[in-house]
C-alpha atoms as a PDB file:
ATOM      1  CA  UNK A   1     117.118-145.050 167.106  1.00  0.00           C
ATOM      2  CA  UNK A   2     113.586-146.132 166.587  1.00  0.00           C
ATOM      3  CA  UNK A   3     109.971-145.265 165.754  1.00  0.00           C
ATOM      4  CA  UNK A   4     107.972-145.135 168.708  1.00  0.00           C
ATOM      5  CA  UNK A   5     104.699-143.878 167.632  1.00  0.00           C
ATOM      6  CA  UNK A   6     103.480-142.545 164.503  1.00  0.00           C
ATOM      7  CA  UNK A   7     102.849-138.516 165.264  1.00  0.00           C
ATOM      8  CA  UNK A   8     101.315-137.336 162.289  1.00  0.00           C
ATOM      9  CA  UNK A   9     100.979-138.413 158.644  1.00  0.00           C
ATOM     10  CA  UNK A  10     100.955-135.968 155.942  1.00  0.00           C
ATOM     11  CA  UNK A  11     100.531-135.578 152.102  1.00  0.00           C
ATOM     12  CA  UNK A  12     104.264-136.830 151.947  1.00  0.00           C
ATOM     13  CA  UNK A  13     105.516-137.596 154.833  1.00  0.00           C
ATOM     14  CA  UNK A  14     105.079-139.663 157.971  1.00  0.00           C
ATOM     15  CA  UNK A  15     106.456-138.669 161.196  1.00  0.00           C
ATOM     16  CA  UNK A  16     107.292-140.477 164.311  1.00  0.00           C
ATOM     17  CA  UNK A  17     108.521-140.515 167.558  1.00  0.00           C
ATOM     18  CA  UNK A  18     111.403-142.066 168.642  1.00  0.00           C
ATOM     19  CA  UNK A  19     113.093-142.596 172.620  1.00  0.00           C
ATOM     20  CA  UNK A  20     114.379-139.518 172.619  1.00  0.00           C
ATOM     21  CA  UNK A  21     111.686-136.454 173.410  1.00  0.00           C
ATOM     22  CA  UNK A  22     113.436-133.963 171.254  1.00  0.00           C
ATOM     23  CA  UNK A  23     114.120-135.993 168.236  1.00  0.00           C
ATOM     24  CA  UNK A  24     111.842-137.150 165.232  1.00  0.00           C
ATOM     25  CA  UNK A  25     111.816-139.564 162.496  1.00  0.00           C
ATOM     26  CA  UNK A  26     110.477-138.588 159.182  1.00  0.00           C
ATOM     27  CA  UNK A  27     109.213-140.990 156.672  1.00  0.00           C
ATOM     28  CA  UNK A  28     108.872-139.486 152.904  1.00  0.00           C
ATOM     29  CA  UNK A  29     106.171-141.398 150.471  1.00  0.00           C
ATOM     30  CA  UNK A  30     105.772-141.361 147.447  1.00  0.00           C
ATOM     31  CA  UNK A  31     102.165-140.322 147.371  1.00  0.00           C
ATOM     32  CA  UNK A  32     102.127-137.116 145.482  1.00  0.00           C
ATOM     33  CA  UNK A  33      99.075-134.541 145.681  1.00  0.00           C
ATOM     34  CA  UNK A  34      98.094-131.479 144.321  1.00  0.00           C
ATOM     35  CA  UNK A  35      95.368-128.594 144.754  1.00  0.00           C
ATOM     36  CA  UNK A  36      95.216-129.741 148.440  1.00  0.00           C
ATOM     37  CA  UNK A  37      94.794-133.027 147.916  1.00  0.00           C
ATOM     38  CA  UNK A  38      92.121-132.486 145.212  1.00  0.00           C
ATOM     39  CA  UNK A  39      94.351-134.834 142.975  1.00  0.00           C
ATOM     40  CA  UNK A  40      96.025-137.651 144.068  1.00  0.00           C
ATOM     41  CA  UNK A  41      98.603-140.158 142.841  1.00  0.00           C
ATOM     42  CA  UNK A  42     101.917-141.745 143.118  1.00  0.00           C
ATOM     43  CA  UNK A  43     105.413-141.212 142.124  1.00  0.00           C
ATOM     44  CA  UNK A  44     107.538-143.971 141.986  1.00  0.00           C
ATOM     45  CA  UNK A  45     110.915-143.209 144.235  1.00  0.00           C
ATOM     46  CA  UNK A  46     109.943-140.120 144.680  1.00  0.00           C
ATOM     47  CA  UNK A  47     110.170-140.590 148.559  1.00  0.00           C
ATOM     48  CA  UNK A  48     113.530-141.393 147.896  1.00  0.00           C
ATOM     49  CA  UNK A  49     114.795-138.879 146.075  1.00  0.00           C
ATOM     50  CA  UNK A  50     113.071-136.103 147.863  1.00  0.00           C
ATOM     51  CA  UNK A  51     114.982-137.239 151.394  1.00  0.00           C
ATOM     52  CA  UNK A  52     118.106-137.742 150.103  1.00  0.00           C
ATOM     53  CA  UNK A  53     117.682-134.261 148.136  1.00  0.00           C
ATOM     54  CA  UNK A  54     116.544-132.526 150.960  1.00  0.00           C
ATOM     55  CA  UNK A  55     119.187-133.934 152.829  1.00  0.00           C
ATOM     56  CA  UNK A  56     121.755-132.531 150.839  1.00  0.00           C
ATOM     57  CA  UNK A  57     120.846-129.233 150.315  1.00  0.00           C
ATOM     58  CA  UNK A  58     119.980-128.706 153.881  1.00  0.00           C
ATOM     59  CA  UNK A  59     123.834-129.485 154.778  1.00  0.00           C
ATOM     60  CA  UNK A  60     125.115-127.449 152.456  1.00  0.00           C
ATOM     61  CA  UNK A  61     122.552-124.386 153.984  1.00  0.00           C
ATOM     62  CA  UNK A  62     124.009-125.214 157.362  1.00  0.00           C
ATOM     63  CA  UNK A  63     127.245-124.667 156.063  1.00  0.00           C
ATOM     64  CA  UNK A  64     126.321-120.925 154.954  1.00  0.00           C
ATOM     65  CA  UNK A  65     124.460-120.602 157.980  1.00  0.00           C
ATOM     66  CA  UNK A  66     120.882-121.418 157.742  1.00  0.00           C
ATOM     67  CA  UNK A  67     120.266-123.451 160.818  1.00  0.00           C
ATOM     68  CA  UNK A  68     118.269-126.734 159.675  1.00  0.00           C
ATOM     69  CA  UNK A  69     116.388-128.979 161.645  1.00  0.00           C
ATOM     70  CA  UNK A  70     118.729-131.950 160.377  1.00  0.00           C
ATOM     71  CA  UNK A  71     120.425-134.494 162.170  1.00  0.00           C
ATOM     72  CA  UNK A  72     120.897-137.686 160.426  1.00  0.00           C
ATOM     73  CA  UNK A  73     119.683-139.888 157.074  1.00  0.00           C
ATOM     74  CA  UNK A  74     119.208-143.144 158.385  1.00  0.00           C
ATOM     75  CA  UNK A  75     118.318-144.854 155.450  1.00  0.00           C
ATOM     76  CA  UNK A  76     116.425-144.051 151.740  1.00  0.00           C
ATOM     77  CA  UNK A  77     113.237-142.954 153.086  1.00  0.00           C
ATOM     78  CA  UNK A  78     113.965-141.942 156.627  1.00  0.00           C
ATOM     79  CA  UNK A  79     115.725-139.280 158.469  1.00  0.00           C
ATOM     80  CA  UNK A  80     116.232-138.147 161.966  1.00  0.00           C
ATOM     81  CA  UNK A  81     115.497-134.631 162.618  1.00  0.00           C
ATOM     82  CA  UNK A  82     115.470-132.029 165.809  1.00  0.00           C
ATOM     83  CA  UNK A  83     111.331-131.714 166.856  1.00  0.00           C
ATOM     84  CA  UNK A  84     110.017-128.406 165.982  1.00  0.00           C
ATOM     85  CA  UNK A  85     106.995-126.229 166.601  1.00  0.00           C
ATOM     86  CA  UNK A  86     106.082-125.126 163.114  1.00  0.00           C
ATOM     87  CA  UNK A  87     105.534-121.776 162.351  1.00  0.00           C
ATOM     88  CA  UNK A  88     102.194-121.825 160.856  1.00  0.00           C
ATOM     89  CA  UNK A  89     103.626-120.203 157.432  1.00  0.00           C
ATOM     90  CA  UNK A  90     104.318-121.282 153.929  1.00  0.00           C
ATOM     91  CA  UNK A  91     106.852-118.570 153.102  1.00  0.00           C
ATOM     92  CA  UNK A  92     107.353-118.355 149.156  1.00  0.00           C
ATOM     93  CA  UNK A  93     110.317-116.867 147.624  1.00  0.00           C
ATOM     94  CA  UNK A  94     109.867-116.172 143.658  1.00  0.00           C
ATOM     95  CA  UNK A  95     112.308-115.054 141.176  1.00  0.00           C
ATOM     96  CA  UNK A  96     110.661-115.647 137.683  1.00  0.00           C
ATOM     97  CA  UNK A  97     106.566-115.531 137.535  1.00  0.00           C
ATOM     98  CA  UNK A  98     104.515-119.096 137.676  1.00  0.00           C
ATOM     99  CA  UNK A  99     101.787-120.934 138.913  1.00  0.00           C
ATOM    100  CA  UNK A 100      99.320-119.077 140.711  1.00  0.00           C
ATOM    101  CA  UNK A 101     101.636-115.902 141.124  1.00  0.00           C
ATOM    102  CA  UNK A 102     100.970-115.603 137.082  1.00  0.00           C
ATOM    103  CA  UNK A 103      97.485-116.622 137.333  1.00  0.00           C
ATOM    104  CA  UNK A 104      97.245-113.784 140.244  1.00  0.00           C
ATOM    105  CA  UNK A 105      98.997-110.536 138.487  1.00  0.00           C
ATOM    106  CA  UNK A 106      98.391-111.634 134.776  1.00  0.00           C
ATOM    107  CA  UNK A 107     102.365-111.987 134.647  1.00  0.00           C
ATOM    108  CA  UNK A 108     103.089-114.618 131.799  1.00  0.00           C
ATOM    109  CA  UNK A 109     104.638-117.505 133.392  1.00  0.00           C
ATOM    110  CA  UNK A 110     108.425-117.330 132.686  1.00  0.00           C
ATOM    111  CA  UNK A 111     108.617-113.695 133.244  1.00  0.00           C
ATOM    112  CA  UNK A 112     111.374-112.590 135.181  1.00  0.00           C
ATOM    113  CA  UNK A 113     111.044-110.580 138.703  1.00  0.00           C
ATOM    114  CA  UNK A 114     112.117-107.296 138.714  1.00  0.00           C
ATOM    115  CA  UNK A 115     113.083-107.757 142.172  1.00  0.00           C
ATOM    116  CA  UNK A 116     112.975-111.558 144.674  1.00  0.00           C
ATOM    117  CA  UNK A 117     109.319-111.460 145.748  1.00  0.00           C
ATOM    118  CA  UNK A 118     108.577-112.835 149.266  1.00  0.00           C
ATOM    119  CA  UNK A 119     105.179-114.333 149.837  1.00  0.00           C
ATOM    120  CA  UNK A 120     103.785-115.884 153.372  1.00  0.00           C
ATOM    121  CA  UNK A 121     100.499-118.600 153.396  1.00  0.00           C
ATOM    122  CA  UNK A 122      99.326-119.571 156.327  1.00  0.00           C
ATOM    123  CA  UNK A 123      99.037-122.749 156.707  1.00  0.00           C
ATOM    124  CA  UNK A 124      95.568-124.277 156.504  1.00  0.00           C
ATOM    125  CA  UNK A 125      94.539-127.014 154.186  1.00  0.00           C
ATOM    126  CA  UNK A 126      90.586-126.240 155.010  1.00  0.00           C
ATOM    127  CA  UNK A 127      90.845-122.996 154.244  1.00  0.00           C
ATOM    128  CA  UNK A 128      93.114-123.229 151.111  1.00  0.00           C
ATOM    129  CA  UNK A 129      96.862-121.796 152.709  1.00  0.00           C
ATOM    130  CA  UNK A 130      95.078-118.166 152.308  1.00  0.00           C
ATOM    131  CA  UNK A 131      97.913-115.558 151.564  1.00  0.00           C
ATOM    132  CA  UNK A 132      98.525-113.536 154.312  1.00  0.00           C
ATOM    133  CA  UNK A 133     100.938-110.288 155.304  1.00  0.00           C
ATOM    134  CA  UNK A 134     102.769-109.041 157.954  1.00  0.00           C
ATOM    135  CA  UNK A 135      99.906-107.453 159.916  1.00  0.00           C
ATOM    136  CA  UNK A 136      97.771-110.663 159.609  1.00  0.00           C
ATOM    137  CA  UNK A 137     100.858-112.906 160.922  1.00  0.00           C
ATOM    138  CA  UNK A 138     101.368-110.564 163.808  1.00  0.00           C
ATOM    139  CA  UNK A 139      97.494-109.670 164.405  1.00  0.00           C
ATOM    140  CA  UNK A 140      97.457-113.552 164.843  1.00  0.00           C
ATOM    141  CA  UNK A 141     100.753-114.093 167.178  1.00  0.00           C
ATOM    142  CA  UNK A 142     101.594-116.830 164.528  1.00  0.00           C
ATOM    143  CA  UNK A 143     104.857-115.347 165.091  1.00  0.00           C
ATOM    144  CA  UNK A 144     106.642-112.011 166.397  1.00  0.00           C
ATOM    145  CA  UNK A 145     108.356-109.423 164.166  1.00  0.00           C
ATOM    146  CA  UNK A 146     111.895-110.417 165.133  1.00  0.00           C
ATOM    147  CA  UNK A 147     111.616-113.973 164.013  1.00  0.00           C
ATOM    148  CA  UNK A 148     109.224-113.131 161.020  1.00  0.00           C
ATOM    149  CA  UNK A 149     112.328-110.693 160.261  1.00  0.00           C
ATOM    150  CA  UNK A 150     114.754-113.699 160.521  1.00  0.00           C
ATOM    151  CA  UNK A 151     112.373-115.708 158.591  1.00  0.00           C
ATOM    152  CA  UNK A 152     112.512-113.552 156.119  1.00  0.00           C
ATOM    153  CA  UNK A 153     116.380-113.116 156.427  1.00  0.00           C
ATOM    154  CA  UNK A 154     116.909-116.969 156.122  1.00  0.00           C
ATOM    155  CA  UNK A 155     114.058-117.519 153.147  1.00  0.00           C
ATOM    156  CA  UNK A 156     116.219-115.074 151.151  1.00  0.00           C
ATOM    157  CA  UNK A 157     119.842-116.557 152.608  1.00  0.00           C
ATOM    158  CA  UNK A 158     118.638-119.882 151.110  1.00  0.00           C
ATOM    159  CA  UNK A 159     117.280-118.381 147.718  1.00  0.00           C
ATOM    160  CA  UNK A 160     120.943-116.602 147.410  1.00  0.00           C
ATOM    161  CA  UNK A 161     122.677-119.973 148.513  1.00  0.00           C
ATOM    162  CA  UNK A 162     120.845-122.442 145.680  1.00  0.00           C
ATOM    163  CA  UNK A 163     120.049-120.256 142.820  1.00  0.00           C
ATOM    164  CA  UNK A 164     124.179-120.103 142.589  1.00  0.00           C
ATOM    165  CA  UNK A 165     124.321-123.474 143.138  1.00  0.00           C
ATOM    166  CA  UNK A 166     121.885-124.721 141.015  1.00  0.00           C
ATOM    167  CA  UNK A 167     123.252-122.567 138.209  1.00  0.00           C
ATOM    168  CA  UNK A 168     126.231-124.737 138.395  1.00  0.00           C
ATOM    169  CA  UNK A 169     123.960-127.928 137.206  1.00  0.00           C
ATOM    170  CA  UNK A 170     122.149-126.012 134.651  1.00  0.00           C
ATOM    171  CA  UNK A 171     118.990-125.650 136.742  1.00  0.00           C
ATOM    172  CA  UNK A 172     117.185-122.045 137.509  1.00  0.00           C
ATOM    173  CA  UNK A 173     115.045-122.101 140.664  1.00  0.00           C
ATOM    174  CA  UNK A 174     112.060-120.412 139.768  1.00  0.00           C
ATOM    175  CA  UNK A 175     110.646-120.051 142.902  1.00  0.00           C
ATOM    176  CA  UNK A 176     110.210-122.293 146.247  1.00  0.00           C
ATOM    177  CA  UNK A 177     108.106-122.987 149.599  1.00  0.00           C
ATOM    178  CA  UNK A 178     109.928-123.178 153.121  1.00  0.00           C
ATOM    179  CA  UNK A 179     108.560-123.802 156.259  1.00  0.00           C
ATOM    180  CA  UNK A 180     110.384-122.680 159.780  1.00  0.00           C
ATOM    181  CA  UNK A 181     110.351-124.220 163.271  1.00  0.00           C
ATOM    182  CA  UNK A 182     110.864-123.778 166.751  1.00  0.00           C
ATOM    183  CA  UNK A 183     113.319-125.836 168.704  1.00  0.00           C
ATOM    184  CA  UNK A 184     112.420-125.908 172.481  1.00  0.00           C
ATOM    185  CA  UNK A 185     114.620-123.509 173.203  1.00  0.00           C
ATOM    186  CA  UNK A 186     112.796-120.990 170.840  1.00  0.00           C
ATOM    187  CA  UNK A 187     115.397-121.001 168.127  1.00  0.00           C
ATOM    188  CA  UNK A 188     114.045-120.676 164.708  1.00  0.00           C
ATOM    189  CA  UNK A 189     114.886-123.481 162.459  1.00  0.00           C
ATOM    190  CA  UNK A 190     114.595-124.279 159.048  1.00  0.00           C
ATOM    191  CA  UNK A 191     112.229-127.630 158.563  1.00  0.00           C
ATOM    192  CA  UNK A 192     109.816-129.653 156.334  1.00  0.00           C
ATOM    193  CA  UNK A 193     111.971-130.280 153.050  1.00  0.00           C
ATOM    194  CA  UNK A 194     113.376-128.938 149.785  1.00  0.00           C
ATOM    195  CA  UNK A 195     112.670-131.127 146.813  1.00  0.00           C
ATOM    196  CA  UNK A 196     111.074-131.180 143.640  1.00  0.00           C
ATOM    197  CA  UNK A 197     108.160-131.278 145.373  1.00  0.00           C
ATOM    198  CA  UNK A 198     108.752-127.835 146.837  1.00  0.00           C
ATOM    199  CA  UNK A 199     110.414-126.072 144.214  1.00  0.00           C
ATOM    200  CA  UNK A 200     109.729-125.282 140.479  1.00  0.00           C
ATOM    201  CA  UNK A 201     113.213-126.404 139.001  1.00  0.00           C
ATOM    202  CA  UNK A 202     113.753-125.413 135.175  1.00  0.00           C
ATOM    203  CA  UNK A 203     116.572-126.408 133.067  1.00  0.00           C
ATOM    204  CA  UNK A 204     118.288-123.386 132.393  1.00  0.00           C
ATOM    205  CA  UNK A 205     118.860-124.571 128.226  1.00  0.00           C
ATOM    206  CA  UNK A 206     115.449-125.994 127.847  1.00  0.00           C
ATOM    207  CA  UNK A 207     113.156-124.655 130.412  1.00  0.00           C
ATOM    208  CA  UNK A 208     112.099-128.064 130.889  1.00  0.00           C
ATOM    209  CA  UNK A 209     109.895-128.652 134.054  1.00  0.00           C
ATOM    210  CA  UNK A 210     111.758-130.931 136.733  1.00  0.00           C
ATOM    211  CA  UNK A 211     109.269-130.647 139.364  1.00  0.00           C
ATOM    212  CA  UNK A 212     105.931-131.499 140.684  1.00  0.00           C
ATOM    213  CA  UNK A 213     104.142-129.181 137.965  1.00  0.00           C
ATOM    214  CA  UNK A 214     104.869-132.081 135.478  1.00  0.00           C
ATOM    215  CA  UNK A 215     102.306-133.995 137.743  1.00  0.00           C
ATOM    216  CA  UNK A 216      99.731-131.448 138.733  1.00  0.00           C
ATOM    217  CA  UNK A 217      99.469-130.064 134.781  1.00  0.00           C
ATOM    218  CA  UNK A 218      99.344-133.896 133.632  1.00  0.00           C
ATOM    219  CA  UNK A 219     102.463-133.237 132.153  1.00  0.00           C
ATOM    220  CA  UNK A 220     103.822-136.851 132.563  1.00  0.00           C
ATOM    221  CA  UNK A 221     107.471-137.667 132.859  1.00  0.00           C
ATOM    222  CA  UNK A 222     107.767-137.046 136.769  1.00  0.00           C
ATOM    223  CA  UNK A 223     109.594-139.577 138.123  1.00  0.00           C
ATOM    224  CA  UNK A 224     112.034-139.061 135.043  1.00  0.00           C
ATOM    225  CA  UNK A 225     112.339-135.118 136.207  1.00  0.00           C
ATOM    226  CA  UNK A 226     112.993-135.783 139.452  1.00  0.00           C
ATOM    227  CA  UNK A 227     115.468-138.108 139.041  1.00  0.00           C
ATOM    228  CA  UNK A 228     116.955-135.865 137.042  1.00  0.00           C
ATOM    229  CA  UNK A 229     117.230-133.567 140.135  1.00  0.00           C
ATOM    230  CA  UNK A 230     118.967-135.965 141.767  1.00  0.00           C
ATOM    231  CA  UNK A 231     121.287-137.078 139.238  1.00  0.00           C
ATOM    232  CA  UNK A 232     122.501-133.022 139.026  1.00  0.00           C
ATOM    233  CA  UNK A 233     122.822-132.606 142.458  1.00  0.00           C
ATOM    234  CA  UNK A 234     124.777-135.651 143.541  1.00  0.00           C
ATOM    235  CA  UNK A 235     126.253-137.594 140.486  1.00  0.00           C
ATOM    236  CA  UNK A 236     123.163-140.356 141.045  1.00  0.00           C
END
């Protein structure tokens, strides 16, 4: 299968088009942003490692059954997935308070949640991925209520899913964005990726960062952190 025409190009990925209508072909860079783009840089394989993680954990979700938009890695950078209409939502799912969730509450980061808290942005660089509720997301016919309800139902199906399996490598998933899609047939999907780039990942011994936050807080040591990802989650 091959790139037809490039559809969109993103903080971290490119997509394309390829001969078949209902199929895409995602490209993941190693650019690496934060604040919206407000700071910019590079990390060195990250492209790799955040396809070939996302990969992974996507097929195991499938297996516990959390539809994915996957179809098939074609090589380090590039995979084929089903084409989607996004749902215009960053949905959050946090178990232990950081980043701006701390900054928001006065929780110090680190704190545990008293219960999973789910969060939904939606999804506008200009105006900042505003956080938005239920009412707003239906006001707005972004969605209805029964898919926001199996959005919801999935967001916390994956959360469930890797905490326990990221336990196993020593890792605690502090908290994590999704996005959801639409095949054409209206089925809701999960899409976009699951990476370092899209999770805060802490070593369950240390509480060392292995995620983006070593980058946006200057932190350095990135591309060693997510490699370290990697190695955990497939023996590389």
């Amino acid at each position: 299968m091959n790139k037809v025409t490039q559809l969109y190009e993103g903080k971290a990925k490119k997509v394309w088009t390829t001969e078949d209508p209902e199929l895409l072909i995602v490209d993941y860079k190693d650019d690496a942003t934060a604040g919206n783009g407000a700071k910019k840089g590079t990390i060195h394989d990250k492209g790799i490692i955040n396809n070939r993680v996302t990969n992974h954990l996507m097929k195991m979700l499938e297996k516990e059954g959390v539809p994915t938009h996957l179809v098939e890695e074609i090589s380090d950078r590039e995979t084929i997935v089903k084409k989607v209409t996004i749902v215009p939502l960053e949905v959050i799912v946090r178990n232990i308070a950081a980043g701006s969730l701390s900054k928001r509450i006065g929780l110090p980061e680190g704190t545990p949640m008293k219960k999973t808290v789910l969060e939904y942005c939606y999804k506008d660089d200009a105006l900042g991925d505003p956080m938005v509720n239920e009412y707003h997301i239906l006001a707005m016919e972004w969605c209805t209520k029964e898919e926001l309800d199996l959005i919801a139902k999935y967001a916390l199906k994956v959360n469930e899913v890797l905490s326990a399996y990221l336990k196993e490598v020593n890792i605690q998933l502090i908290d994590f964005k999704l996005e959801f899609g639409k095949l054409s047939d209206g089925t809701i999907v999960l899409a976009d990726e699951i990476s370092p780039d899209t999770c805060r990942f802490w070593d369950t011994v240390t509480h060392e960062k292995l995620d983006k936050d070593r980058f946006r807080r200057d932190m350095g040591g990135e591309e060693d952190a997510y490699k370290e990802v990697m190695k955990r989650l497939m023996g590389e």
